[in-house]
N, C-alpha and C. Protein backbone atom coordinates (compact mmCIF):
# COMPACT_ATOMS: atom_id res chain seq x y z
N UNK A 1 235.52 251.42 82.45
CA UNK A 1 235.60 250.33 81.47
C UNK A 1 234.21 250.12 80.88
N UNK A 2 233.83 249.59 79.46
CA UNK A 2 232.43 249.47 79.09
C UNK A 2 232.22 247.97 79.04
N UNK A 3 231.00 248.13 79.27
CA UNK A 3 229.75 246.81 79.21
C UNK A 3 230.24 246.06 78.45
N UNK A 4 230.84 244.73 78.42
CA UNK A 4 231.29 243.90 77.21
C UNK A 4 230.15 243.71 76.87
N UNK A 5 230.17 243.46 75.36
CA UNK A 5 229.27 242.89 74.72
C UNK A 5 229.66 241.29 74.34
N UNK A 6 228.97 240.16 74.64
CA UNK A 6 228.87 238.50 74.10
C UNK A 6 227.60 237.93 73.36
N UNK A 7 227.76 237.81 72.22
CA UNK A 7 227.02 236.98 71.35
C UNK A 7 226.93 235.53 71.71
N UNK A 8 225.68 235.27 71.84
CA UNK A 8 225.17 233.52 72.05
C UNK A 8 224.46 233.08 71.16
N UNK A 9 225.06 231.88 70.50
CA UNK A 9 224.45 231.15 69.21
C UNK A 9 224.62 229.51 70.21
N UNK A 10 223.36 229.27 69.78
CA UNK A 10 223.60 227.13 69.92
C UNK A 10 223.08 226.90 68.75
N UNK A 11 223.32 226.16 68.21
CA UNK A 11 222.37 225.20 67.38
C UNK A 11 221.25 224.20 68.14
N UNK A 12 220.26 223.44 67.27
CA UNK A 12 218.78 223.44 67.65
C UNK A 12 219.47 222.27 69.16
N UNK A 13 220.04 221.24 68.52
CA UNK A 13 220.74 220.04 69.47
C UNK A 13 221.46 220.35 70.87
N UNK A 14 222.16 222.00 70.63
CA UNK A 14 223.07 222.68 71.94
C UNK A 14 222.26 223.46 72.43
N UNK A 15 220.55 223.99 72.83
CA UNK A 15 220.02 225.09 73.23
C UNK A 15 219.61 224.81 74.61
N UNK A 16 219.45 223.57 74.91
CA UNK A 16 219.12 223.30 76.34
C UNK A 16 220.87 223.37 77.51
N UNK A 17 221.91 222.90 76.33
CA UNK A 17 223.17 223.25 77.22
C UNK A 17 223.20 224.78 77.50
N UNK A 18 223.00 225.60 76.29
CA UNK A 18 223.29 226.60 76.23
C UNK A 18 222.77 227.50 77.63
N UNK A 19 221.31 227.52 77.61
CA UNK A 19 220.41 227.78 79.02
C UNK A 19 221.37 227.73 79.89
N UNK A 20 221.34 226.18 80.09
CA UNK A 20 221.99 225.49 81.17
C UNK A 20 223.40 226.56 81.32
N UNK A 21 224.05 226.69 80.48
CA UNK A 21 225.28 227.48 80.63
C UNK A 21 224.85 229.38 81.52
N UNK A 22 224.19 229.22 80.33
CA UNK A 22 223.39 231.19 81.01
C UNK A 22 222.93 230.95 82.43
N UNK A 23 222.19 229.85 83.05
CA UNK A 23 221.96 230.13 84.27
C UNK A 23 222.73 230.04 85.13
N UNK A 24 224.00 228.98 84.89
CA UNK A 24 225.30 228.67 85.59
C UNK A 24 226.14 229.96 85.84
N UNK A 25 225.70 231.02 84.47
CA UNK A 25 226.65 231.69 84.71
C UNK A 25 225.97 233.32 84.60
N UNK A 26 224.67 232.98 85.59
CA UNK A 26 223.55 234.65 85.26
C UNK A 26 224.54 236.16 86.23
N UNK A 27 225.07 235.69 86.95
CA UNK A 27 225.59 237.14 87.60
C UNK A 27 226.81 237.24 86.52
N UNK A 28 227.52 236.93 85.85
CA UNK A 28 228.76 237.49 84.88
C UNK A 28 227.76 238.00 83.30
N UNK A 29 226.98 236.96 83.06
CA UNK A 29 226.18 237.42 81.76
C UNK A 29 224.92 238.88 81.72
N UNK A 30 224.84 238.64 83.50
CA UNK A 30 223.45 239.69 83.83
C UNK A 30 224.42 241.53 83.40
N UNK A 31 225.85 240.92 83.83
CA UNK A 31 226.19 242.52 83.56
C UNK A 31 226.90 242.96 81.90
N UNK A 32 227.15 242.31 81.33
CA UNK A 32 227.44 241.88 79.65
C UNK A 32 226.31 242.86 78.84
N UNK A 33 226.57 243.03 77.48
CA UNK A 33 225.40 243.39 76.91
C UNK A 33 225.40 242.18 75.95
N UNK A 34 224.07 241.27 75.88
CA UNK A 34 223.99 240.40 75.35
C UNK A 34 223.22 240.28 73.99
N UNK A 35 223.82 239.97 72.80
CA UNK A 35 223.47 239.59 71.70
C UNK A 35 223.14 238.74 71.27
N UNK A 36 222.15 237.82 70.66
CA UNK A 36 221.83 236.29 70.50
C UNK A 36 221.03 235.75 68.77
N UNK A 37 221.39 234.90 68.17
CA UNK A 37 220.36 234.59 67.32
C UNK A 37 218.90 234.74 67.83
N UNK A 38 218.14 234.50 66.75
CA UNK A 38 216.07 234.56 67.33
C UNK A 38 216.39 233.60 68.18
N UNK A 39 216.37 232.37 67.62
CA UNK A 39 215.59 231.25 68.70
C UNK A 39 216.28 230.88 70.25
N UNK A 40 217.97 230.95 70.04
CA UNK A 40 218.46 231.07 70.62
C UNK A 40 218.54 231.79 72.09
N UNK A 41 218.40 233.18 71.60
CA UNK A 41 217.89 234.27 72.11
C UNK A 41 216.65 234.59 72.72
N UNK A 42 215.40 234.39 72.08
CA UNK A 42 214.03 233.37 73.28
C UNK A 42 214.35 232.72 74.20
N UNK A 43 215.27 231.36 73.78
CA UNK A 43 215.26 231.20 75.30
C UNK A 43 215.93 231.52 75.93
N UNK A 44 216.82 232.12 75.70
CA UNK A 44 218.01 232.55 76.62
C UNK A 44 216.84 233.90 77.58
N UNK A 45 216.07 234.74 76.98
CA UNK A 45 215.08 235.53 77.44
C UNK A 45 214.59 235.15 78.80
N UNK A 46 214.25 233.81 78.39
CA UNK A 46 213.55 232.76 79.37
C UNK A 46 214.18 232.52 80.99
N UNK A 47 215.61 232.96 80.93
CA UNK A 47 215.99 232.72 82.02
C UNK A 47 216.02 234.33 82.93
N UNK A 48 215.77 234.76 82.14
CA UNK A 48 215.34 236.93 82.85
C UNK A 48 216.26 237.64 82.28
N UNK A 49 217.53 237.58 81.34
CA UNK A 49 218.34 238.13 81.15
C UNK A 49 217.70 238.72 79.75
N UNK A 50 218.22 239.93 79.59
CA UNK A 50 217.51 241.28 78.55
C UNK A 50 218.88 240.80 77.08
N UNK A 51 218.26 240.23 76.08
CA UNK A 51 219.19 240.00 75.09
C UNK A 51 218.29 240.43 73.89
N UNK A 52 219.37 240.81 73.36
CA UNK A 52 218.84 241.91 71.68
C UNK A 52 218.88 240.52 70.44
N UNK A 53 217.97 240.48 70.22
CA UNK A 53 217.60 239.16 69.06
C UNK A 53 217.97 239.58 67.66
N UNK A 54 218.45 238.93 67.40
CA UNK A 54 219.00 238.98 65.67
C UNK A 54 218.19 237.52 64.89
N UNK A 55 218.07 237.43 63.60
CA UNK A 55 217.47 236.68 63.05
C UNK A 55 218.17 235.10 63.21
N UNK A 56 217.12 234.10 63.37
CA UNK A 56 217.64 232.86 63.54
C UNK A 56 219.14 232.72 62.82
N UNK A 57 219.42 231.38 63.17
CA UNK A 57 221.08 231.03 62.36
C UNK A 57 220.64 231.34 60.40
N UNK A 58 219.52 230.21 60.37
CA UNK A 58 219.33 229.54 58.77
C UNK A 58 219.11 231.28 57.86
N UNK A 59 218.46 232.00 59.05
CA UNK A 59 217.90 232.89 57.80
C UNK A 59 218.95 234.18 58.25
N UNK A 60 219.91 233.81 58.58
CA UNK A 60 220.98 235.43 58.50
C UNK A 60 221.71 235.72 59.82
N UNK A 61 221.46 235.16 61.09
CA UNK A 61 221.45 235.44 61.97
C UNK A 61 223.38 235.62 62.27
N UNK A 62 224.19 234.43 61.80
CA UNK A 62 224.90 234.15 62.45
C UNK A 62 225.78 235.23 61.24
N UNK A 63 224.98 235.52 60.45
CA UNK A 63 225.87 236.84 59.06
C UNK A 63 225.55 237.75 59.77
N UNK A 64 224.66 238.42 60.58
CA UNK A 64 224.35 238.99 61.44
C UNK A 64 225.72 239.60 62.87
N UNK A 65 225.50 238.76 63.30
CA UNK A 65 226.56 238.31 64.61
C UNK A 65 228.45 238.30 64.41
N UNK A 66 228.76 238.08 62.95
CA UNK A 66 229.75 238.14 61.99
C UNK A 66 230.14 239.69 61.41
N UNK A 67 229.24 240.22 61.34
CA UNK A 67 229.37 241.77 60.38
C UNK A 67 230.04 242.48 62.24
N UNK A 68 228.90 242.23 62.90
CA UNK A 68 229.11 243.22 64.24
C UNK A 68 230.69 242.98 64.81
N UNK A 69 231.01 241.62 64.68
CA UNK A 69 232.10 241.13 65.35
C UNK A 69 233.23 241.92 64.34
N UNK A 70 233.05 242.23 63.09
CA UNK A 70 234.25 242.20 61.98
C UNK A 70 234.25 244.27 62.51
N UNK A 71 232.88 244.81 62.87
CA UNK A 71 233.38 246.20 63.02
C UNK A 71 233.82 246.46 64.80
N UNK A 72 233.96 245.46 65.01
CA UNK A 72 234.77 245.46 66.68
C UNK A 72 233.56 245.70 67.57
N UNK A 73 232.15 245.22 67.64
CA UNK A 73 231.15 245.63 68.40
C UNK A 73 230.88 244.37 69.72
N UNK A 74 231.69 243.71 69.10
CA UNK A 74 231.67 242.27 70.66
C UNK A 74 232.74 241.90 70.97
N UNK A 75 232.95 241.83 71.77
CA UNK A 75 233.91 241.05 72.61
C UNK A 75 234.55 239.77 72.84
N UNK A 76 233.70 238.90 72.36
CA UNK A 76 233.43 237.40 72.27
C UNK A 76 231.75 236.53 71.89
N UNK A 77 232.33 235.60 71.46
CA UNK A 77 231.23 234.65 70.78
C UNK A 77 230.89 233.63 71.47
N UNK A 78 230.10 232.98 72.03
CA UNK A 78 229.72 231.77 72.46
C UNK A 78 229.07 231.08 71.62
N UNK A 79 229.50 230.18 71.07
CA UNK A 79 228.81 229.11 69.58
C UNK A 79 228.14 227.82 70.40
N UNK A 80 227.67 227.45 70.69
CA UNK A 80 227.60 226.22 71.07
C UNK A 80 227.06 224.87 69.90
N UNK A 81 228.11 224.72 69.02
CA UNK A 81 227.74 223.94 67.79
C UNK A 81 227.83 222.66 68.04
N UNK A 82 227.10 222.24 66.92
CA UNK A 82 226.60 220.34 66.87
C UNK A 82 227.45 220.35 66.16
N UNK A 83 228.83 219.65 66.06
CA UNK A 83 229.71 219.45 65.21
C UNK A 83 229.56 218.25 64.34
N UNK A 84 228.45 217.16 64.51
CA UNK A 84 228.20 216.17 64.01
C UNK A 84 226.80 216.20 63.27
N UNK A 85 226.11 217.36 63.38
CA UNK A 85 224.93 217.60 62.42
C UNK A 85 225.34 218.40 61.32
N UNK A 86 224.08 218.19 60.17
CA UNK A 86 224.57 219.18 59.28
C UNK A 86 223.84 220.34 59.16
N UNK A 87 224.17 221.02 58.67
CA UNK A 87 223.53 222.42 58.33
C UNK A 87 223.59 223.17 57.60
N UNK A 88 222.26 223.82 57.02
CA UNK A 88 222.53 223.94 55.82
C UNK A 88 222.55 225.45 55.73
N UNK A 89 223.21 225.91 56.65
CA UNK A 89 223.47 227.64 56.95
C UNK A 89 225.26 227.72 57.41
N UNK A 90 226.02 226.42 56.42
CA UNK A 90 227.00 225.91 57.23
C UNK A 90 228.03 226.84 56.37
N UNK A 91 227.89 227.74 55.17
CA UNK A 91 228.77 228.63 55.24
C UNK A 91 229.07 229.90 55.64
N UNK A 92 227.61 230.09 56.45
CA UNK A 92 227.61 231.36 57.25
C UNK A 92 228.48 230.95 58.49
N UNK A 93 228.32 229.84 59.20
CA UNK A 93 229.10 229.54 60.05
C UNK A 93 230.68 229.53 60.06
N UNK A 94 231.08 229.20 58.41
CA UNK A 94 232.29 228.93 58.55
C UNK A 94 232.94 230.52 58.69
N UNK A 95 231.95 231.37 57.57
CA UNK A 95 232.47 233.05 58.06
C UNK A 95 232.34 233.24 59.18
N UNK A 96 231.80 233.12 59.85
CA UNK A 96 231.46 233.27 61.42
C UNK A 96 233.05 232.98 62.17
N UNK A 97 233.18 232.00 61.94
CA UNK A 97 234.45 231.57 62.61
C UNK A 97 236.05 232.46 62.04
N UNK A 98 235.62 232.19 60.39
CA UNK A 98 236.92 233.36 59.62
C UNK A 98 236.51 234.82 60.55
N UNK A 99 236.02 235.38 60.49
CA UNK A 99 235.40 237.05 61.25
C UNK A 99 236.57 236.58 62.48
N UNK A 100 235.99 235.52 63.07
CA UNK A 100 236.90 235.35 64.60
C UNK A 100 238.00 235.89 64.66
N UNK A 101 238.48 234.81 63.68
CA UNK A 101 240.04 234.25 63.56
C UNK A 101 241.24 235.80 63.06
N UNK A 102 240.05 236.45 61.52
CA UNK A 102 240.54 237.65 61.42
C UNK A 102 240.46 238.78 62.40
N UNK A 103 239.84 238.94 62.74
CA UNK A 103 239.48 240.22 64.18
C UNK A 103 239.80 239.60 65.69
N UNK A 104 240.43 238.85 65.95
CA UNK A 104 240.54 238.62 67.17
C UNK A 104 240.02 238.30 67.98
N UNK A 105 238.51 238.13 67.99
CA UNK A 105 237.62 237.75 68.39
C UNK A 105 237.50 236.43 69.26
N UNK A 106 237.56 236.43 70.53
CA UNK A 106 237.18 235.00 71.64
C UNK A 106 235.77 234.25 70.65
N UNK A 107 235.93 233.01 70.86
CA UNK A 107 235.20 232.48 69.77
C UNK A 107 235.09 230.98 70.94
N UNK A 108 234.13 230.61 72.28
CA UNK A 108 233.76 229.29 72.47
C UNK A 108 232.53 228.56 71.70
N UNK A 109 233.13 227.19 71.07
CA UNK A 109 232.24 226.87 70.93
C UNK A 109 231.24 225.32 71.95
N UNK A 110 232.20 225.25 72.88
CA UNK A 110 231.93 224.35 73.79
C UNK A 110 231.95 225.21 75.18
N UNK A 111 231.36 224.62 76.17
CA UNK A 111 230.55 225.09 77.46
C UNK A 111 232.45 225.33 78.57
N UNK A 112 233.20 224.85 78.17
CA UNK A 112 234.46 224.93 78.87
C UNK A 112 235.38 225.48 78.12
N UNK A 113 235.07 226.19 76.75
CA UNK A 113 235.99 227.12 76.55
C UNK A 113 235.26 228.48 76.69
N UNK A 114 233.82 228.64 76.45
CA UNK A 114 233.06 229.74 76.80
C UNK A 114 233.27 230.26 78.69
N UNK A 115 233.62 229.49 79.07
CA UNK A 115 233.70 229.41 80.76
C UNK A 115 234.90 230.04 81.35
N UNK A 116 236.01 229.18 80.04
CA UNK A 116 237.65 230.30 79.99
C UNK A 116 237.07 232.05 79.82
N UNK A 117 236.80 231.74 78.36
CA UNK A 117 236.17 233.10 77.68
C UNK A 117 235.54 234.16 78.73
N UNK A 118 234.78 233.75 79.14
CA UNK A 118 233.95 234.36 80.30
C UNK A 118 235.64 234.79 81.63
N UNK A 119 235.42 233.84 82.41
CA UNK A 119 236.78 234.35 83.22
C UNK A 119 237.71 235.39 82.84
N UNK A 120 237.87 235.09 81.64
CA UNK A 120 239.35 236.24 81.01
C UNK A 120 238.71 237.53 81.01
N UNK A 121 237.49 237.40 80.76
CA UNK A 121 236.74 238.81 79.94
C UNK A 121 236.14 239.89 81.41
N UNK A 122 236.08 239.03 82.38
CA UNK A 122 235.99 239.14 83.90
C UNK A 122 237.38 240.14 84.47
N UNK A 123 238.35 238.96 83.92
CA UNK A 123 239.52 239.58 84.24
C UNK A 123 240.18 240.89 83.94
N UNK A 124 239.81 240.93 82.69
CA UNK A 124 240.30 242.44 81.42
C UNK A 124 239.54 243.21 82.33
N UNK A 125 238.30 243.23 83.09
CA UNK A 125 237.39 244.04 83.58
C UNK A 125 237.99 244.80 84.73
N UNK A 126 238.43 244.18 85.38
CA UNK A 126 238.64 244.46 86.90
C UNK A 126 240.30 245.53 86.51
């Protein structure tokens, strides 16, 4: 079976959950091949796990993370979005989510559906 690949995006407000999520969950993510926005992706670095950086959200990142997902190169998305901020990279996001929805794509954007996401993707494995 191959290395899933999972993309991790938070926004600036979700990056300390996000951590918080990667360290909760470092032995399932340590064996993943992990993809991440820049800033995102720094810190996610931060906790020892080897992730391939793509450009922040604002300047392309999450058009980035969207193209790979639309030619079948991930497995699933972990978003961890501020649904109550705005943003002004907010129609890359909304493709982000269309890419999902069209390709099939696992798409959490909260810490307990990424946690499903994770389990299932565990499961397909074994």
């Amino acid at each position: 079976m191959k290395q899933q690949t999972i993309a991790l995006i938070a926004h600036d407000g979700k990056k300390p959950e996000m951590v918080g999520f990667v360290k909760d969950h470092f032995d399932i993510l340590s064996k993943a091949k992990l993809i991440a926005t820049g800033t995102t992706g720094s810190y996610i670095r931060q906790t020892g796990l080897d992730v391939e950086l793509k450009l922040s959200g604002p300047k392309g990142g999450d058009a980035q993370i969207a193209a790979l997902a639309a030619e079948g190169q991930i497995d699933a998305i972990l978003f961890f979005r501020d649904p109550l901020g705005k943003h002004p990279h907010e129609p890359d996001i909304q493709m982000l989510m269309r890419v999902c929805d069209v390709y099939d794509v696992p798409l959490g954007t909260n810490p307990a559906a990424a946690e499903l996401i994770l389990k299932g993707l565990c499961q397909n494995k074994a």
